[in-house]
Protein backbone atom coordinates (compact mmCIF):
# COMPACT_ATOMS: atom_id res chain seq x y z
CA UNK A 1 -126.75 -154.75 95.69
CA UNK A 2 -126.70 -155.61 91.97
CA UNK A 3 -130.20 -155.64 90.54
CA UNK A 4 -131.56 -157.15 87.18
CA UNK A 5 -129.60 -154.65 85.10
CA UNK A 6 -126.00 -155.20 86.71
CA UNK A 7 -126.54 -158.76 86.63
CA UNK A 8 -127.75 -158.78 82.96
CA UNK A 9 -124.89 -156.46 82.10
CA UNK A 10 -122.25 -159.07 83.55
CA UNK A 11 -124.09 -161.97 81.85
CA UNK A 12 -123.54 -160.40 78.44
CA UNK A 13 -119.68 -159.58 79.10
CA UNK A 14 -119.09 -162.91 80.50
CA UNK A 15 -121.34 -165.50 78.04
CA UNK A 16 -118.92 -164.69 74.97
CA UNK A 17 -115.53 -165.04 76.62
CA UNK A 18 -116.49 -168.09 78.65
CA UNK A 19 -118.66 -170.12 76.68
CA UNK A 20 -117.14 -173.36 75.29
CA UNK A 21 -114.14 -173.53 77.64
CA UNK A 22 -113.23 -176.13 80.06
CA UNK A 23 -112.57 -175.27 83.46
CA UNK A 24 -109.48 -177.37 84.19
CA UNK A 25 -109.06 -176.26 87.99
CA UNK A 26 -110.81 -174.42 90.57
CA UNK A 27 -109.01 -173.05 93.61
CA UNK A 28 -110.84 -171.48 96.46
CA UNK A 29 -109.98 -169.06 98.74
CA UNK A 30 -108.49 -169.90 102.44
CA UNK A 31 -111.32 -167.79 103.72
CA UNK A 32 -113.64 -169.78 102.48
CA UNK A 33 -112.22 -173.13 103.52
CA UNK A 34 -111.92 -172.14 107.35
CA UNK A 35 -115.54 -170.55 107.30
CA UNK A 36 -116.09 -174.28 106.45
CA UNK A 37 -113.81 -175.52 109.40
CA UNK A 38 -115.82 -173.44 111.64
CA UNK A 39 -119.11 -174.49 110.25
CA UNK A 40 -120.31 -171.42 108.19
CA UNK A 41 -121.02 -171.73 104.73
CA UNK A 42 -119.41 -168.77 102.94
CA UNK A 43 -119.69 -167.93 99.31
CA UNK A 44 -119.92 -171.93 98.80
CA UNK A 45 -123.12 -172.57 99.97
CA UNK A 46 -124.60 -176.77 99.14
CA UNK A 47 -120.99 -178.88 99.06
CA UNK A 48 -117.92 -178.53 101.10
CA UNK A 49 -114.76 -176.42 99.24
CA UNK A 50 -113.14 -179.58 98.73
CA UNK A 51 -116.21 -181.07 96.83
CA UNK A 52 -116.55 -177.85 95.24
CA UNK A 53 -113.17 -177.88 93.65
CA UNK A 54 -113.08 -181.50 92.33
CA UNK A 55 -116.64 -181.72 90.89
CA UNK A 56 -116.13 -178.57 88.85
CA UNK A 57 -112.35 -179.87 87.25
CA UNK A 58 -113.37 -180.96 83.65
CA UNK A 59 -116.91 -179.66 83.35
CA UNK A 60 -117.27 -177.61 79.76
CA UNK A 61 -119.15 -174.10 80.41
CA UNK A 62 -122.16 -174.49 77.69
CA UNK A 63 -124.32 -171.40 78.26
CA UNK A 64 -124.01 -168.24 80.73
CA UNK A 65 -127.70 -166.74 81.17
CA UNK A 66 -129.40 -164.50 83.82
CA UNK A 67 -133.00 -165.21 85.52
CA UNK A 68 -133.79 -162.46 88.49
CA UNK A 69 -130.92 -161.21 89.97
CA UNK A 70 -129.33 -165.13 89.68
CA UNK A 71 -126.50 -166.30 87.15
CA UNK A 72 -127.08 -169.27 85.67
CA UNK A 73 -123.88 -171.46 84.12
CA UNK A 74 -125.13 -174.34 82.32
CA UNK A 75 -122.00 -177.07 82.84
CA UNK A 76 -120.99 -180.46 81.40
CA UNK A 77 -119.21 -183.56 82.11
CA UNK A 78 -119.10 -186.52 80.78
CA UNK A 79 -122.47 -185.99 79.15
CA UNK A 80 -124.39 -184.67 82.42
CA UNK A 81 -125.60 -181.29 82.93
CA UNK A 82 -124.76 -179.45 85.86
CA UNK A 83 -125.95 -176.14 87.16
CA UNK A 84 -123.72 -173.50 88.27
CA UNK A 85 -125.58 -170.82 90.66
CA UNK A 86 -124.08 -167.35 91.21
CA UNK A 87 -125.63 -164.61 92.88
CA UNK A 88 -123.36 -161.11 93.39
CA UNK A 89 -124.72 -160.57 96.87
CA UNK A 90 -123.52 -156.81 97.46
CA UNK A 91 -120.03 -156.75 96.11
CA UNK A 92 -119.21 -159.79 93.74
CA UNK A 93 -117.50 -159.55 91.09
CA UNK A 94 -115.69 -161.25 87.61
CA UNK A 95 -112.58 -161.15 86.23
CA UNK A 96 -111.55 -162.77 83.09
CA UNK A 97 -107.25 -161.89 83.13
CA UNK A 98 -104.34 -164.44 82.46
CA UNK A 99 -103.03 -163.10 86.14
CA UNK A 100 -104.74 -161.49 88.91
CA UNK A 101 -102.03 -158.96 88.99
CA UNK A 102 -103.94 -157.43 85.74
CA UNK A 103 -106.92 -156.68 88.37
CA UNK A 104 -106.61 -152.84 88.58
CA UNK A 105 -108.33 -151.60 91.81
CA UNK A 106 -106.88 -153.35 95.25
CA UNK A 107 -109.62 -154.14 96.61
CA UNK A 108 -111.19 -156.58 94.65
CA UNK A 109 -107.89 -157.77 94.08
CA UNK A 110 -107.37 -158.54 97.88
CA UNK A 111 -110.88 -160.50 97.95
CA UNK A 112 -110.91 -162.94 95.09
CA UNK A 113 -112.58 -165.88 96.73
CA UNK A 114 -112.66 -168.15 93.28
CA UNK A 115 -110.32 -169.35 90.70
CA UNK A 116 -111.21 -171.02 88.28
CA UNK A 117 -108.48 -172.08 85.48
CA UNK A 118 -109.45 -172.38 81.82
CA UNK A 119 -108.33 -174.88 79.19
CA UNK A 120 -107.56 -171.46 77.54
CA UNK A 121 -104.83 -170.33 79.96
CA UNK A 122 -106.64 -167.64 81.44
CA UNK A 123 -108.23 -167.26 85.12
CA UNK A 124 -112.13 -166.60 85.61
CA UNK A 125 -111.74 -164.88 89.11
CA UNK A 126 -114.53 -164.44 91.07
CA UNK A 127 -114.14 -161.47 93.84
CA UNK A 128 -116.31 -160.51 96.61
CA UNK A 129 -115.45 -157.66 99.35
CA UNK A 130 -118.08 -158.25 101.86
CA UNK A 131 -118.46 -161.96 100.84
CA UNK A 132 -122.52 -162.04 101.16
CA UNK A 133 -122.56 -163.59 97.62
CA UNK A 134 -123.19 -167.48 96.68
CA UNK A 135 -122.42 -170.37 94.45
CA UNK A 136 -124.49 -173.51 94.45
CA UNK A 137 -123.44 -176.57 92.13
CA UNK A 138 -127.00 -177.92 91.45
CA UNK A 139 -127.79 -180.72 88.93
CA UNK A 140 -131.62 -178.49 88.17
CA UNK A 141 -133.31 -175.17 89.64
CA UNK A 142 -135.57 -177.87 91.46
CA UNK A 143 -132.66 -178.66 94.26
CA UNK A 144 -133.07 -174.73 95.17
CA UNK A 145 -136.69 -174.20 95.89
CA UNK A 146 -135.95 -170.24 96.34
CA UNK A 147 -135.53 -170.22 92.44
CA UNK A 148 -139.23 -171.65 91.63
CA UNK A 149 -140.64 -169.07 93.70
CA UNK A 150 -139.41 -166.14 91.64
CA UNK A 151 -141.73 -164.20 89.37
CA UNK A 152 -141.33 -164.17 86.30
CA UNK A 153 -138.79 -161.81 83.92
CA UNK A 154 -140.56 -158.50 84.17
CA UNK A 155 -139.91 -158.56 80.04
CA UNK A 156 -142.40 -161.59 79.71
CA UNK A 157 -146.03 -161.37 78.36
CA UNK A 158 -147.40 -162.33 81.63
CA UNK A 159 -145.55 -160.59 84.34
CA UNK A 160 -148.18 -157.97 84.27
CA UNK A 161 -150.97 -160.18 84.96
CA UNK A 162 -148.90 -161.77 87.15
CA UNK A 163 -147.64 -158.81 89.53
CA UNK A 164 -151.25 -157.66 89.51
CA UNK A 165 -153.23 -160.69 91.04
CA UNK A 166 -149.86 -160.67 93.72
CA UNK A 167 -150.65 -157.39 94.59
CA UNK A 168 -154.45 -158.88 95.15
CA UNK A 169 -153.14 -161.51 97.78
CA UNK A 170 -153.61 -160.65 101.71
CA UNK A 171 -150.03 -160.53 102.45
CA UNK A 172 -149.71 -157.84 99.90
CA UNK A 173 -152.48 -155.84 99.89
CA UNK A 174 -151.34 -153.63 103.68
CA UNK A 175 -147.65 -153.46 103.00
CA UNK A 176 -146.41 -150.10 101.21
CA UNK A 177 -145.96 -150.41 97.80
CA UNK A 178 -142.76 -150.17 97.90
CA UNK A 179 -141.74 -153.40 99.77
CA UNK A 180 -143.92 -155.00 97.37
CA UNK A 181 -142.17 -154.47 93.92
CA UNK A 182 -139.04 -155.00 95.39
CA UNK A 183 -140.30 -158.67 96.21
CA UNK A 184 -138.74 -161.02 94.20
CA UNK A 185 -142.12 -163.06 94.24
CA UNK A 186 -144.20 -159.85 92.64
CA UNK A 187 -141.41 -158.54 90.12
CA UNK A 188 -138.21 -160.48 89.25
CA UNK A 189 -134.90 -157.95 89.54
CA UNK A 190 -136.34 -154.88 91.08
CA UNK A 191 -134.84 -154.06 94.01
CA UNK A 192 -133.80 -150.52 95.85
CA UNK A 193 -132.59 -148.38 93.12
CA UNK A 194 -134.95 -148.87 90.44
CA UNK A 195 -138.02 -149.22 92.75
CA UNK A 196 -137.06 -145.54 94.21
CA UNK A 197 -136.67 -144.28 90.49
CA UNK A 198 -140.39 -145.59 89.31
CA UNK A 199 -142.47 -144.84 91.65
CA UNK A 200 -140.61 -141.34 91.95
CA UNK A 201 -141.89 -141.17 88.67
CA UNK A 202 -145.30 -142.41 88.98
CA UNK A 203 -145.28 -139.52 92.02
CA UNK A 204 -146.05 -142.61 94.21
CA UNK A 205 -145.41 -142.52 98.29
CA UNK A 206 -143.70 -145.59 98.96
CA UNK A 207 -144.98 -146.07 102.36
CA UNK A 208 -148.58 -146.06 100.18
CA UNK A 209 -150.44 -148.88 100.64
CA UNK A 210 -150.45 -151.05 97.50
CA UNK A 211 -153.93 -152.00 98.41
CA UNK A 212 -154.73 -148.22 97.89
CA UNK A 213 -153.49 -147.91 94.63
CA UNK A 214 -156.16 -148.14 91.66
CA UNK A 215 -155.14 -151.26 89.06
CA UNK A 216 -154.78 -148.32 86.77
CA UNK A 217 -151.80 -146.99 88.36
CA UNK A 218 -150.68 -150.22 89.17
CA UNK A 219 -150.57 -150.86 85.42
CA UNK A 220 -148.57 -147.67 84.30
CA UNK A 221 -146.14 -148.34 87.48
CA UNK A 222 -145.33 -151.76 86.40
CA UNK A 223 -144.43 -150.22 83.21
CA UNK A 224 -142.61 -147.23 84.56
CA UNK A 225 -140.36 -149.91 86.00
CA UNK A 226 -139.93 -151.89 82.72
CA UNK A 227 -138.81 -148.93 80.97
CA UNK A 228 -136.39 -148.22 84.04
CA UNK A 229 -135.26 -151.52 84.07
CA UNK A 230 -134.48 -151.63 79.91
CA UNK A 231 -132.54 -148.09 80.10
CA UNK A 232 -130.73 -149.27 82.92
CA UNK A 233 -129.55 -152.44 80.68
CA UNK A 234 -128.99 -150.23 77.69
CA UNK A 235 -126.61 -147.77 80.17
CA UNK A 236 -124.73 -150.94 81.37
CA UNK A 237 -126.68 -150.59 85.19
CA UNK A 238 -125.80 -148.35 88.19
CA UNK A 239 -122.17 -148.03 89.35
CA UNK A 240 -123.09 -147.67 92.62
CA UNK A 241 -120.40 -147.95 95.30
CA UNK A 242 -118.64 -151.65 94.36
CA UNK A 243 -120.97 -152.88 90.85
CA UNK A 244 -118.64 -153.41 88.43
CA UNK A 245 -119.21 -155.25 84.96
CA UNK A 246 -116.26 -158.00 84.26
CA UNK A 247 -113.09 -156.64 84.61
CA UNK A 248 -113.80 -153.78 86.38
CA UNK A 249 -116.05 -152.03 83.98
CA UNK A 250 -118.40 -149.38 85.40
CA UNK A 251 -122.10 -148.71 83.91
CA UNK A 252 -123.66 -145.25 83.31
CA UNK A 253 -126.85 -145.48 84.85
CA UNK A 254 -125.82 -143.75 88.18
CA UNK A 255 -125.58 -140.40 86.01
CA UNK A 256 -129.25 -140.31 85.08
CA UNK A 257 -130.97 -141.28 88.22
CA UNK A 258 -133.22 -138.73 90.12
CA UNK A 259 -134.43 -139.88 92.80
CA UNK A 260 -132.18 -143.01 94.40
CA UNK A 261 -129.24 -141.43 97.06
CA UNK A 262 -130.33 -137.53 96.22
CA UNK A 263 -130.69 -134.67 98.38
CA UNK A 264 -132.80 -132.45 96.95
CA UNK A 265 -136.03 -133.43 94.07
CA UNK A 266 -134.95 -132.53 90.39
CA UNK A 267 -138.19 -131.44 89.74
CA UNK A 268 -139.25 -129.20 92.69
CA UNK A 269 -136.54 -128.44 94.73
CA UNK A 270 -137.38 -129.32 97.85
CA UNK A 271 -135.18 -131.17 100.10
CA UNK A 272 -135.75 -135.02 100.12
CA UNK A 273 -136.49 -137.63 103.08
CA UNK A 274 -135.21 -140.68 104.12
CA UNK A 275 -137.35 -143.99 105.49
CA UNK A 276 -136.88 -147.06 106.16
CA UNK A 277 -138.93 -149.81 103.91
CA UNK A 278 -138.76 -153.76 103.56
CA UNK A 279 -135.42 -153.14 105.66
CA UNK A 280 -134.16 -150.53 102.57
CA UNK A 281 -133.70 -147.01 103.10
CA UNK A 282 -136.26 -145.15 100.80
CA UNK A 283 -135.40 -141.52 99.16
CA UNK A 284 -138.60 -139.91 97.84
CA UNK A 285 -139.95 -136.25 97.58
CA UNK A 286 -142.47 -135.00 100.41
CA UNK A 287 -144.28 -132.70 97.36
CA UNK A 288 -143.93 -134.56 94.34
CA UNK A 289 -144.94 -138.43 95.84
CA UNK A 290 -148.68 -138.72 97.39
């Protein structure tokens, strides 16, 4: 699943090229309609397709940001601001072609789930392989309640404070560490990947108890994951299995992880295990993590 750096990375790509167009027409995918029909809600998640489609038709893209592991696209029309919600689930992806054809790999061609047309002539495609992303059309964050419950951008001046007195609270203090900072309502963006990489390098267990944990090292892993998290962003995130960037774009992060998917430790040699954490299968070294 996409994490704060993939998400970031396809913010960047995609605020530039879409910015101050018009979407003129938005076409959705027959799979989503008849998960409608049969009263799922896939990919579209707050309005019916059809409602989908027509609000959109006209509305001028003003500003592409991220917050978490969330897209935000600020919208327009006829002077009132709308809120477009995207969130990548495990596959999602964007596409910014003048035909679909110019998609390279099949399989995110045979899964495009979103078209929306430009005023420019090109297509903004939106593709998703195991379809477990979203889109809400919101007016504000305050029609999605899950969105004032995140914690703030691990970046900020007072997400440190912040992910300490969380770690403080009852419900956090007996769960293992590592089910903690991947909790969007302790750190915002750090899920599987990156929490295996920092605490593999804080030589934290992440079955440990974050109640056991002196503020301390609480302190140096909150920065261990900052630092994770920025490099990541710099190396354009973790290709891992279906991330891409827009259009298809891979990242470089995957090449200097040492801990997340691996076998044996880089730094002892001894042959890694496997648990299962927060419902997330957690690599760590038996020697090197206490």
């Amino acid at each position: 699943m996409p994490e704060l750096p993939e998400v970031e990375g396809v913010v960047r790509a995609l605020s530039p090229k879409i910015e101050g167009k018009i979407i003129s027409k938005v076409s959705l995918s027959k799979t989503v309609i008849d998960s409608w029909a049969k009263g799922k809600q896939c990919i579209v998640k707050n309005m019916e397709p059809e409602e989908f489609e027509t609000n959109l038709c006209g509305m001028e893209i003003k500003q592409v940001f991220r917050r978490a592991k969330y897209i935000f696209i600020d919208l327009e029309k006829n002077h009132e601001p709308f809120l477009l919600l995207n969130h990548l689930g495990m596959t999602g992806a964007w596409f910014i072609v003048q035909h679909e054809d110019e998609i390279v790999e099949d399989k995110f061609r045979k899964h495009i789930h979103a078209r929306f047309s430009l005023n420019t002539g090109e297509l903004l495609i939106y593709s998703d392989i195991r379809r477990f992303g979203e889109f809400r059309l919101l007016h504000s964050m305050d029609e999605h309640p899950p969105l004032l419950q995140m914690a703030p951008e691990p970046f900020d001046d007072v997400a440190l404070n912040y992910f300490l007195k969380q770690c403080e609270l009852p419900k956090y203090k007996n769960k293992p560490i590592k089910e903690v900072i991947m909790d969007g309502q302790v750190i915002s963006g750090c899920g599987n990947i990156y929490a295996t990489e920092a605490l593999f390098k804080m030589g934290i267990h992440p079955n440990r108890q974050t109640g056991r944990i002196r503020k301390e090292r609480k302190i140096q892993l909150f920065e261990a994951i900052q630092r994770i998290l920025q490099e990541s962003i710099d190396m354009g995130g973790s290709t891992i299995s279906d991330y891409r960037n827009i259009n298809g774009e891979a990242g470089g992060m995957q090449h200097r992880l040492k801990m997340y998917g691996k076998k044996i430790c880089p730094n002892c040699e001894s042959n890694t295990k496997s648990m299962t954490i927060g419902g997330r299968t957690s690599v760590y070294c038996p020697k090197c993590q206490h």
